[in-house]
Protein backbone atom coordinates (compact mmCIF):
# COMPACT_ATOMS: atom_id res chain seq x y z
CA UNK A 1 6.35 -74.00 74.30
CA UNK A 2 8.09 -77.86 74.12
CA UNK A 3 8.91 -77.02 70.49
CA UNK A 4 11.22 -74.32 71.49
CA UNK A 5 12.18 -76.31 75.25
CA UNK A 6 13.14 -78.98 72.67
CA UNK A 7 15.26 -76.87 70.46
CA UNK A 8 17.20 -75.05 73.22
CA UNK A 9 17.79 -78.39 74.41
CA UNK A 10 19.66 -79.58 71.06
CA UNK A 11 20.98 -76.58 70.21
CA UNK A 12 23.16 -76.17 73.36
CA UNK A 13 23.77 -79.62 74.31
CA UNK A 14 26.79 -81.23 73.89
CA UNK A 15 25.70 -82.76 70.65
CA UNK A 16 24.49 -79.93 69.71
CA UNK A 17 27.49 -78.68 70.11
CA UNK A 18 29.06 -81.40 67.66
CA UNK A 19 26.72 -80.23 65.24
CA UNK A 20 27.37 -76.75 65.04
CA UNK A 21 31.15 -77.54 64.73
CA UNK A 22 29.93 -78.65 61.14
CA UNK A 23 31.86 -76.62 58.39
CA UNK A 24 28.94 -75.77 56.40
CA UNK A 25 27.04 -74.56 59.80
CA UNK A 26 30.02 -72.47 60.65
CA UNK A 27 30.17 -71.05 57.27
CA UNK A 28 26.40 -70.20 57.53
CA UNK A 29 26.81 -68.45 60.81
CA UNK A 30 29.51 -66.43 59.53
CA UNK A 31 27.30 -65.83 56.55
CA UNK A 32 24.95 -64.28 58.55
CA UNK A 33 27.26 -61.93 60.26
CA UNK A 34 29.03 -60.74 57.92
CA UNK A 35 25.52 -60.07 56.27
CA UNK A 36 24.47 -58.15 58.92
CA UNK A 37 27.65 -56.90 59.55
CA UNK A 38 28.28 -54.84 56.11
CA UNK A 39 24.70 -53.72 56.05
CA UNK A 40 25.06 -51.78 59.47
CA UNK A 41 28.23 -50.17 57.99
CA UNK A 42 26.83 -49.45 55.03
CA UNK A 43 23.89 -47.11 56.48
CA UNK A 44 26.03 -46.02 59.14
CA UNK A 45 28.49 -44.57 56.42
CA UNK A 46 26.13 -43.38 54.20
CA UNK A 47 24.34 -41.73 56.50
CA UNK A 48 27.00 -40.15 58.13
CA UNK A 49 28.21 -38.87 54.36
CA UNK A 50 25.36 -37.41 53.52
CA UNK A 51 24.52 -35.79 57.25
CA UNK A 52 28.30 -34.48 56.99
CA UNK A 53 28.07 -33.27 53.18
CA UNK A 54 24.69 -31.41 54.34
CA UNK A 55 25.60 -30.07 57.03
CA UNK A 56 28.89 -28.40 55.48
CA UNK A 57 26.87 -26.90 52.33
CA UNK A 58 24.06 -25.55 55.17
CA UNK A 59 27.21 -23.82 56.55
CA UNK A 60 27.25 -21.58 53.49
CA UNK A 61 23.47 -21.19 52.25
CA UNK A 62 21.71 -22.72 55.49
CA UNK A 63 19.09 -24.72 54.92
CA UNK A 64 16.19 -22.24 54.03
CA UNK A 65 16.86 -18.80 52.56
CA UNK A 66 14.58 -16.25 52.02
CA UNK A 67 15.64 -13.31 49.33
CA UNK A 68 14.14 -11.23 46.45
CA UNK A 69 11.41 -12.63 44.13
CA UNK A 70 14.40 -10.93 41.65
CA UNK A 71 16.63 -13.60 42.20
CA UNK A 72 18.99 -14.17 39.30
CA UNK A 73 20.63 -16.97 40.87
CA UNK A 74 23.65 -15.62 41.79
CA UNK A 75 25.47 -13.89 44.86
CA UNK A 76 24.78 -10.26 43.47
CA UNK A 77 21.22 -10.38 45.01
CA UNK A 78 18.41 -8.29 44.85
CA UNK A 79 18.11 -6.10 48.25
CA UNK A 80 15.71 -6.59 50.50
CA UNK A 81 14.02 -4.75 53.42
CA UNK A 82 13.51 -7.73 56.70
CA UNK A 83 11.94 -6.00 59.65
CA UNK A 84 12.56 -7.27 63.29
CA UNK A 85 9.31 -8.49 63.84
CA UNK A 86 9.35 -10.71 60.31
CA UNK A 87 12.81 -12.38 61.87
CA UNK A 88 11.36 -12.93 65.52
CA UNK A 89 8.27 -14.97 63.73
CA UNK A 90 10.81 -16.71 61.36
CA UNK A 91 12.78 -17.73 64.59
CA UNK A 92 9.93 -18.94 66.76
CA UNK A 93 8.65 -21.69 64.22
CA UNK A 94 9.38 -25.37 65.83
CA UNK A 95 12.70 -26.78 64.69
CA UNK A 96 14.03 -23.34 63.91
CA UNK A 97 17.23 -22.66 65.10
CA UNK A 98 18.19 -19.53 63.61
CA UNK A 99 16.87 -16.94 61.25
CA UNK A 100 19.49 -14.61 61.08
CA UNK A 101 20.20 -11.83 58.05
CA UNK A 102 23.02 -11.70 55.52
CA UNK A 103 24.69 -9.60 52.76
CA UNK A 104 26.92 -11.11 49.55
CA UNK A 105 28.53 -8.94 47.34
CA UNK A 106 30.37 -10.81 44.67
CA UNK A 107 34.30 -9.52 44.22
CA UNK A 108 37.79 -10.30 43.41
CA UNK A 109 40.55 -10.51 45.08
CA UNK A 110 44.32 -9.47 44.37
CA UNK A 111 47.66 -9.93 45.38
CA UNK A 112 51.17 -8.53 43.72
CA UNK A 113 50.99 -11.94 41.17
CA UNK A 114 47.92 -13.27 41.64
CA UNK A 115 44.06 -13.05 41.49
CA UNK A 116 40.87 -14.69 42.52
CA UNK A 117 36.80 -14.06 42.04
CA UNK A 118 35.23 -14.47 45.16
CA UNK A 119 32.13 -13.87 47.07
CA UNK A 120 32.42 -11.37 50.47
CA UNK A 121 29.62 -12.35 52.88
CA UNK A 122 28.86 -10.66 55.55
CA UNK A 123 27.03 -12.21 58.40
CA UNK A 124 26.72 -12.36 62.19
CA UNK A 125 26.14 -15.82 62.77
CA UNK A 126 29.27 -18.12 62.93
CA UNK A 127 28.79 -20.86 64.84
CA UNK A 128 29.43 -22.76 61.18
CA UNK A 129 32.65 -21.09 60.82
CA UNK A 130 34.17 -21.48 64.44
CA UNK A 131 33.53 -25.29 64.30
CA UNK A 132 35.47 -25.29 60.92
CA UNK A 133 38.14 -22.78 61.90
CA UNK A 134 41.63 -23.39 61.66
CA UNK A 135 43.63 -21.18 62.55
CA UNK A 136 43.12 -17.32 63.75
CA UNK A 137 40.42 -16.24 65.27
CA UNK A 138 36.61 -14.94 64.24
CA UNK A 139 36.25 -11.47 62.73
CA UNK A 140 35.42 -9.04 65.18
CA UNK A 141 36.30 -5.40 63.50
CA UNK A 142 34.77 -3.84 60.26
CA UNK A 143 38.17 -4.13 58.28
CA UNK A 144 38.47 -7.93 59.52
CA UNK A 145 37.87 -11.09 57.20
CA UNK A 146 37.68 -15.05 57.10
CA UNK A 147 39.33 -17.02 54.35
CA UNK A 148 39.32 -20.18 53.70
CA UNK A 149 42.82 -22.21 53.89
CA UNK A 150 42.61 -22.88 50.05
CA UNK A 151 42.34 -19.37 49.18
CA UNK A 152 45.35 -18.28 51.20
CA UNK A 153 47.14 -21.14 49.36
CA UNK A 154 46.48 -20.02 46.17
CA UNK A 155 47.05 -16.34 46.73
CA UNK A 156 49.76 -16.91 49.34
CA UNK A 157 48.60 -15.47 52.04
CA UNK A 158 49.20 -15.75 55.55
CA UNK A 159 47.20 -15.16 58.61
CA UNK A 160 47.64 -11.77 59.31
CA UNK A 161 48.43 -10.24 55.83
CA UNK A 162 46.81 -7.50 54.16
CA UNK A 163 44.20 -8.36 50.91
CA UNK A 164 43.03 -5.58 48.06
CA UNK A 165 39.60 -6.84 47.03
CA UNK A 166 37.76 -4.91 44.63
CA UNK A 167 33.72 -5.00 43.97
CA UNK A 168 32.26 -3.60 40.71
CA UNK A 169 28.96 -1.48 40.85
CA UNK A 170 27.05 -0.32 38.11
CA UNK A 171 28.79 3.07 37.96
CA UNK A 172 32.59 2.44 39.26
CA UNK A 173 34.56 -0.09 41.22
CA UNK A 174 34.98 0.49 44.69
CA UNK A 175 38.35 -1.06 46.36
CA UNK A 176 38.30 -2.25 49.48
CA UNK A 177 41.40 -3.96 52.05
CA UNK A 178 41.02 -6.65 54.24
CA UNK A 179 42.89 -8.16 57.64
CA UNK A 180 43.11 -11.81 57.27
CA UNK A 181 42.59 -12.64 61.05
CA UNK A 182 41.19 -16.25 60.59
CA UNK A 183 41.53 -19.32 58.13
CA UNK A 184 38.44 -21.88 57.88
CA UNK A 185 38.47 -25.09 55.82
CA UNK A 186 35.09 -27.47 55.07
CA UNK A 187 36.70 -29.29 52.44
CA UNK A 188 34.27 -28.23 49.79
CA UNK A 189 36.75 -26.63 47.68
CA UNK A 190 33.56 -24.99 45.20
CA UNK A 191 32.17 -23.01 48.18
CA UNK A 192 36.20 -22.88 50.07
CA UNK A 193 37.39 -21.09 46.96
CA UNK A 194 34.84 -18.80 46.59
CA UNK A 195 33.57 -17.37 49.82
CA UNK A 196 35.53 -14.88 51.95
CA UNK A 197 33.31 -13.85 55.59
CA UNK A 198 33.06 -10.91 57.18
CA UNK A 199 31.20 -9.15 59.69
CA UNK A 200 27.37 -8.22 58.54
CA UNK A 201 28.36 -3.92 59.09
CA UNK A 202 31.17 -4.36 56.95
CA UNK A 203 29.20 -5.41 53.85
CA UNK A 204 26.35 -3.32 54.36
CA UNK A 205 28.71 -0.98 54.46
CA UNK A 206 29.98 -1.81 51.38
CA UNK A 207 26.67 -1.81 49.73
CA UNK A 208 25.65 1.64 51.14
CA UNK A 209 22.40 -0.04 52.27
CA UNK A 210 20.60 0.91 55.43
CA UNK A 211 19.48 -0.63 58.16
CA UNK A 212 16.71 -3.58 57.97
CA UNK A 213 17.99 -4.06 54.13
CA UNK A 214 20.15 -7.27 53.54
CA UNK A 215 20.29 -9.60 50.49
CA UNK A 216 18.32 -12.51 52.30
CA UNK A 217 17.47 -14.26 55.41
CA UNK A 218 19.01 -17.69 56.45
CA UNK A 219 17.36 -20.35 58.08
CA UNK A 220 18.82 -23.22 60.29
CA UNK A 221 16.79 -25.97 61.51
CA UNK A 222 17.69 -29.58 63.85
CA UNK A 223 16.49 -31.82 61.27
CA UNK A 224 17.18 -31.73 57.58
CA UNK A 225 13.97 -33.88 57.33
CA UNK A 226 11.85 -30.65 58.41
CA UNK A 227 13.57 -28.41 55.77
CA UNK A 228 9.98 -28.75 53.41
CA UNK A 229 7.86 -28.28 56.62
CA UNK A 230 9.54 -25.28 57.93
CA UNK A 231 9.77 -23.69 54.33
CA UNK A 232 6.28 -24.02 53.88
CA UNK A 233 5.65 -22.07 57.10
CA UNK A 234 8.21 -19.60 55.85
CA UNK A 235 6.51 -19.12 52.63
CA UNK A 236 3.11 -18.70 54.21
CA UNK A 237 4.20 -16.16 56.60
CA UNK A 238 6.06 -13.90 53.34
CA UNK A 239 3.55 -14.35 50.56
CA UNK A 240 1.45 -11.54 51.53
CA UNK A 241 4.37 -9.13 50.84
CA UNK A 242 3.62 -7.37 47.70
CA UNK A 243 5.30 -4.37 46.58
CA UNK A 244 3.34 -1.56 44.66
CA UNK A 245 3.53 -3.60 41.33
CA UNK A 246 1.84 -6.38 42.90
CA UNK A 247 4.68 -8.64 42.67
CA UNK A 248 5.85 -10.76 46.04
CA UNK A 249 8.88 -9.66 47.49
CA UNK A 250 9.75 -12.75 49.12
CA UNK A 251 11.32 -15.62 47.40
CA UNK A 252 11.71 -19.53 49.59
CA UNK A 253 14.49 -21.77 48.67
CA UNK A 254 15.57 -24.87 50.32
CA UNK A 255 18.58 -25.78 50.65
CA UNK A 256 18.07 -28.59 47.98
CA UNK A 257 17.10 -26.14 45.79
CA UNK A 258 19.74 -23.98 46.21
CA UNK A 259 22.25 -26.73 45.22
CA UNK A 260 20.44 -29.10 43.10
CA UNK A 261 23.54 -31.15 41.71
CA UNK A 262 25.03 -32.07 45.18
CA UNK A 263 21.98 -33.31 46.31
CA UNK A 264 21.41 -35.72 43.11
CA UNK A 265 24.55 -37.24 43.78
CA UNK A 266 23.89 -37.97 47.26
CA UNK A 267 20.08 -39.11 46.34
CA UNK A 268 22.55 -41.87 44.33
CA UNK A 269 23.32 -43.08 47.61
CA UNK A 270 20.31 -43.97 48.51
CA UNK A 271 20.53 -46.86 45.45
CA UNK A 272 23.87 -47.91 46.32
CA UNK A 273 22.27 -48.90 50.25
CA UNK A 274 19.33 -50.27 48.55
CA UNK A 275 21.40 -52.44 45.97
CA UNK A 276 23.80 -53.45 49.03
CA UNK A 277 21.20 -54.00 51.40
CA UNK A 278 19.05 -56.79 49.22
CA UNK A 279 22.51 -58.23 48.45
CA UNK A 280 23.38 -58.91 51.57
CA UNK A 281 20.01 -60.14 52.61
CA UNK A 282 20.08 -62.74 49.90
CA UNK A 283 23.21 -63.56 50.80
CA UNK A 284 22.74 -64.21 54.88
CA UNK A 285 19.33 -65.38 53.88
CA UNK A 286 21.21 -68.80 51.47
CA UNK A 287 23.84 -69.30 54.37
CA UNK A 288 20.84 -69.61 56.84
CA UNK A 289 18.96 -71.93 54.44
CA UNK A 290 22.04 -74.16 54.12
CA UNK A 291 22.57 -73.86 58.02
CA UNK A 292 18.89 -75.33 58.00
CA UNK A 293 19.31 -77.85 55.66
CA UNK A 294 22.48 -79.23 57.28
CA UNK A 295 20.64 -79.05 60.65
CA UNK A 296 17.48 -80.76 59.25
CA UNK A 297 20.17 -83.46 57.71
CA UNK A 298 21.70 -83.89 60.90
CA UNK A 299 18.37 -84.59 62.71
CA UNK A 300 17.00 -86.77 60.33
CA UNK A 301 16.97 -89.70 63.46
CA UNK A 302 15.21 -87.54 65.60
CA UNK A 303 12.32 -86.35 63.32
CA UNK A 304 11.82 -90.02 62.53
CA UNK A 305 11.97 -91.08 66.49
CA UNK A 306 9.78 -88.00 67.26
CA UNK A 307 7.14 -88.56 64.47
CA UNK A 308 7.07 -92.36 65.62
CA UNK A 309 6.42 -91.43 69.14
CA UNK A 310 3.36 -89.65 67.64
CA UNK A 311 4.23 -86.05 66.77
CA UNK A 312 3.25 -84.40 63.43
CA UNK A 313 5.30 -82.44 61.13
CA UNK A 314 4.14 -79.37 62.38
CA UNK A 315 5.68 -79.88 65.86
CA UNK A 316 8.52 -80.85 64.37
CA UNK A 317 8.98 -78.29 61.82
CA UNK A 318 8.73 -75.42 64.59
CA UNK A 319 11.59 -77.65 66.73
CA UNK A 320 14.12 -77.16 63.87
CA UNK A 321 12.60 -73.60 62.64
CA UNK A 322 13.39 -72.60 66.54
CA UNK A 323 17.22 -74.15 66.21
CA UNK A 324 17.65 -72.09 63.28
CA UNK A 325 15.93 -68.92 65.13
CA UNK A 326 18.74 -69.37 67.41
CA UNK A 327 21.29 -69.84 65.17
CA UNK A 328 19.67 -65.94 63.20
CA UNK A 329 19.85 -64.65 66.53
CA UNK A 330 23.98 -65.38 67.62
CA UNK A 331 24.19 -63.99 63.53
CA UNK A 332 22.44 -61.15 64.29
CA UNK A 333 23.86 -60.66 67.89
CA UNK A 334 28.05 -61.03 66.64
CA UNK A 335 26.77 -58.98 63.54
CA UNK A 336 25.98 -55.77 64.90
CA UNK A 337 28.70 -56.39 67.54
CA UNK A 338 31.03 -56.14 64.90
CA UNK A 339 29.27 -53.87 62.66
CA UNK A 340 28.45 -51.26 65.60
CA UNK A 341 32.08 -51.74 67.01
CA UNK A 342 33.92 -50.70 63.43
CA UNK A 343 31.61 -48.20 63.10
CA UNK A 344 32.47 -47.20 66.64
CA UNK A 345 36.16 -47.07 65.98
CA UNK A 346 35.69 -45.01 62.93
CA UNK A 347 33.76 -42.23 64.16
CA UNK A 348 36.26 -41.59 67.26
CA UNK A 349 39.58 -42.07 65.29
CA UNK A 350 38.84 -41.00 61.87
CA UNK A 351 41.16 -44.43 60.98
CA UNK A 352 39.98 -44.67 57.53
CA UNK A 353 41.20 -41.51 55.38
CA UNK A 354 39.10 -39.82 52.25
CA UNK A 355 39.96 -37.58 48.79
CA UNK A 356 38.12 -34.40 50.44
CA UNK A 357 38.89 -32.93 46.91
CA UNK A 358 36.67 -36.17 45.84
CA UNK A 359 34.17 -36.73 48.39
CA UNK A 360 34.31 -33.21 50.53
CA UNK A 361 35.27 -35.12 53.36
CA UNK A 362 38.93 -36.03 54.50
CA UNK A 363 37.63 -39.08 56.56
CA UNK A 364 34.67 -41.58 56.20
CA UNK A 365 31.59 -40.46 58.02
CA UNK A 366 29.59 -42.01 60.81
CA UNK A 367 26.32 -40.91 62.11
CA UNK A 368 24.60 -43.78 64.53
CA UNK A 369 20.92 -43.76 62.43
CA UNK A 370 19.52 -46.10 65.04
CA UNK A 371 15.78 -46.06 64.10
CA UNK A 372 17.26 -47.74 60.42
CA UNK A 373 19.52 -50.02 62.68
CA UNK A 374 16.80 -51.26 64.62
CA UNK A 375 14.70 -51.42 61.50
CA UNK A 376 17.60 -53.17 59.57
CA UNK A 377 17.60 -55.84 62.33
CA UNK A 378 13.75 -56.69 62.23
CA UNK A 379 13.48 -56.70 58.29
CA UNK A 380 16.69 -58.96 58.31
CA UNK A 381 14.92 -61.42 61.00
CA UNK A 382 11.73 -61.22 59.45
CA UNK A 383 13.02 -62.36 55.66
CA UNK A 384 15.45 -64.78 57.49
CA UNK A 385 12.40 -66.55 58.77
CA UNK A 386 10.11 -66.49 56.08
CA UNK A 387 12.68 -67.65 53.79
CA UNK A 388 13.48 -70.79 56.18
CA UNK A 389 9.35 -71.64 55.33
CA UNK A 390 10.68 -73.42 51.95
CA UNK A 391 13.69 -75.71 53.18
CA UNK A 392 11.78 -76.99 56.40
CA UNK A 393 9.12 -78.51 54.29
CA UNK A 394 11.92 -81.08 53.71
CA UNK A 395 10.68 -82.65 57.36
CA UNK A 396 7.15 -83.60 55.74
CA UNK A 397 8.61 -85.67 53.49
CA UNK A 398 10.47 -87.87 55.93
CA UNK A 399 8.35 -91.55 56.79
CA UNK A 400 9.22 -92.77 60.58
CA UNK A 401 9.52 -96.03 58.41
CA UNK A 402 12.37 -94.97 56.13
CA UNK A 403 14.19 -94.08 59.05
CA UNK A 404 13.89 -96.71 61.27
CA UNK A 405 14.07 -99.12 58.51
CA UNK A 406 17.65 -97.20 57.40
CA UNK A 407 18.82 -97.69 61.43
């Protein structure tokens, strides 16, 4: 195309040059990336958060349970009987990672001066818990137990040390001591404080229950955006269970469901990105107007000497639309540079700290979301031209005469 031959030719001449050195061009280029800049952070961050914040509260409930139609919405649940064959069909669905059994018995705990409520679950799944161990190891023996570092604080305790904990049935309380042989922290301090793990045995054990009876089933999947599709498969395959009321047995939750008030806060999120995101479009979309204008300004010689030589105001309006595509693209380029780069350096060195009591997190968050990176880029592109339509109608209204009569 000569239009875009044309523009190249300005843009990286040595006059060119001389125009770009302009303040106000400058200042529109820098516009741009820190336009594009900031919104690559932003989803980066709150991406990360609320992959991070997720996948800590899947740690304790997993993303899909499946326990007694009695639910009463707490830990003391409702037992139910989960043959092998129901949790090989659970664990074959698509995006299933694991369907594995569990037992909570809600408790307390106490020490010579203090005590504590708590919730003993026993489980045999802890890949969760070894990635957010921190000292000690995993529970291995009936009499063994995981606490979380804020517990021990509160009750202090040390790895190693010896805890009554005492669970209340209907007809007595049964007293129970633990080995503290490992200490995890998430940095959730409302499921920290609250859960102590143990091996599956030991609380069905506890509960006298026998074997293929457990409070629920928990489901993990590889992407929280198939949590509805896999639960409806789940729910499918359990409805049928009735017991000889004619109730179901089976109840689905989601994870979502489970914990509806940390999930409305991080739905809030999504606003904030929103908010920032048309900000900063408005914002690299004025620079790149003015960069436009200035350009257009600059060039007023050359649109009259073009349209005198015979060329109309379309061809001349795509030359200087094509300078400014160029000028949107070293934005865009030096944006995510920069934008990818801090991001970069974030999620390696955890540089910039958090208030995990605040935000569950001790550091900020990066996941790399690159299909709303690449999406980002295009949307930012595609407004950035459309909204350069408007100022290049400015070359219409320049006569060859004017100029050469100004010259």
């Amino acid at each position: 195309m000569p239009e875009l031959k044309i523009a190249s030719r300005l843009y990286f001449s040595q006059a060119g040059e001389q125009r770009r050195s302009r303040p106000a061009v400058k200042v529109a280029l820098a516009g741009m990336i820190v336009g594009v800049m900031v919104m690559i952070l932003t989803i980066c961050i709150v991406v990360g958060f609320k992959h991070t914040i997720t996948q800590k509260v899947a740690g304790f409930g997993a993303h899909i349970q499946v326990v007694s139609f009695d639910n009463n919405n707490t830990y003391d649940l409702q037992a139910i009987e989960v043959s092998d064959s129901l949790l090989t069909v659970l664990g074959s669905y698509p995006h299933v990672v694991a369907a594995e059994p569990f037992i909570t018995k809600p408790g307390m705990l106490k020490t010579d001066s203090s005590f504590m409520g708590m919730v003993l679950k026993g489980t045999d799944y802890w890949d969760f818990f070894t990635r957010n161990l921190v000292e000690g190891t995993i529970p291995s023996s009936p009499q063994e137990v995981l606490v979380s570092r804020s517990t021990a604080r509160q009750l202090n305790l040390s790895l190693g040390a010896v805890i009554s904990a005492y669970f209340v049935d209907e007809t007595d309380v049964r007293a129970r001591r633990f080995k503290i042989v490992g200490l995890y922290d998430t940095g959730i301090a409302q499921f920290d404080n609250l859960f102590m793990i143990t091996p599956l045995e030991t609380a069905r054990r506890l509960q006298s229950w026998e074997a293929d009876v457990y409070s629920g089933v928990e489901i993990l999947v590889d992407d929280v955006s198939r949590i509805d599709e896999v639960a409806d498969k789940v729910y499918f395959a359990t409805m049928r269970q009735m017991d000889e009321n004619g109730y179901h047995v089976y109840y689905v939750q989601t994870l979502r469901e489970q914990n509806p008030a940390i999930f409305a806060w991080l739905d809030l999120l999504d606003m904030n990105v929103i908010v920032i995101i048309i900000l900063m479009l408005i914002v690299a979309g004025f620079n790149i107007v003015s960069g436009l204008i200035i350009l257009i300004l600059d060039g007023v010689q050359l649109i009259g000497t073009l349209k005198a030589l015979g060329a109309d105001n379309r061809f001349v309006r795509r030359i200087f639309l094509a300078q400014a595509a160029l000028l949107i693209g070293k934005g865009m380029l030096w944006g995510n540079i920069l934008g990818l780069g801090m991001a970069a350096i974030q999620y390696y060195s955890h540089l910039i700290p958090l208030d995990a009591a605040t935000y569950y997190v001790d550091y900020v968050p990066v996941n790399f979301a690159w299909g709303w990176i690449i999406a980002l880029n295009i949307l930012t592109v595609t407004v950035s031209l459309l909204i350069l339509l408007i100022p290049s109608s400015i070359i219409s209204k320049i006569s060859p005469a004017k100029v050469m009569h100004f010259e």
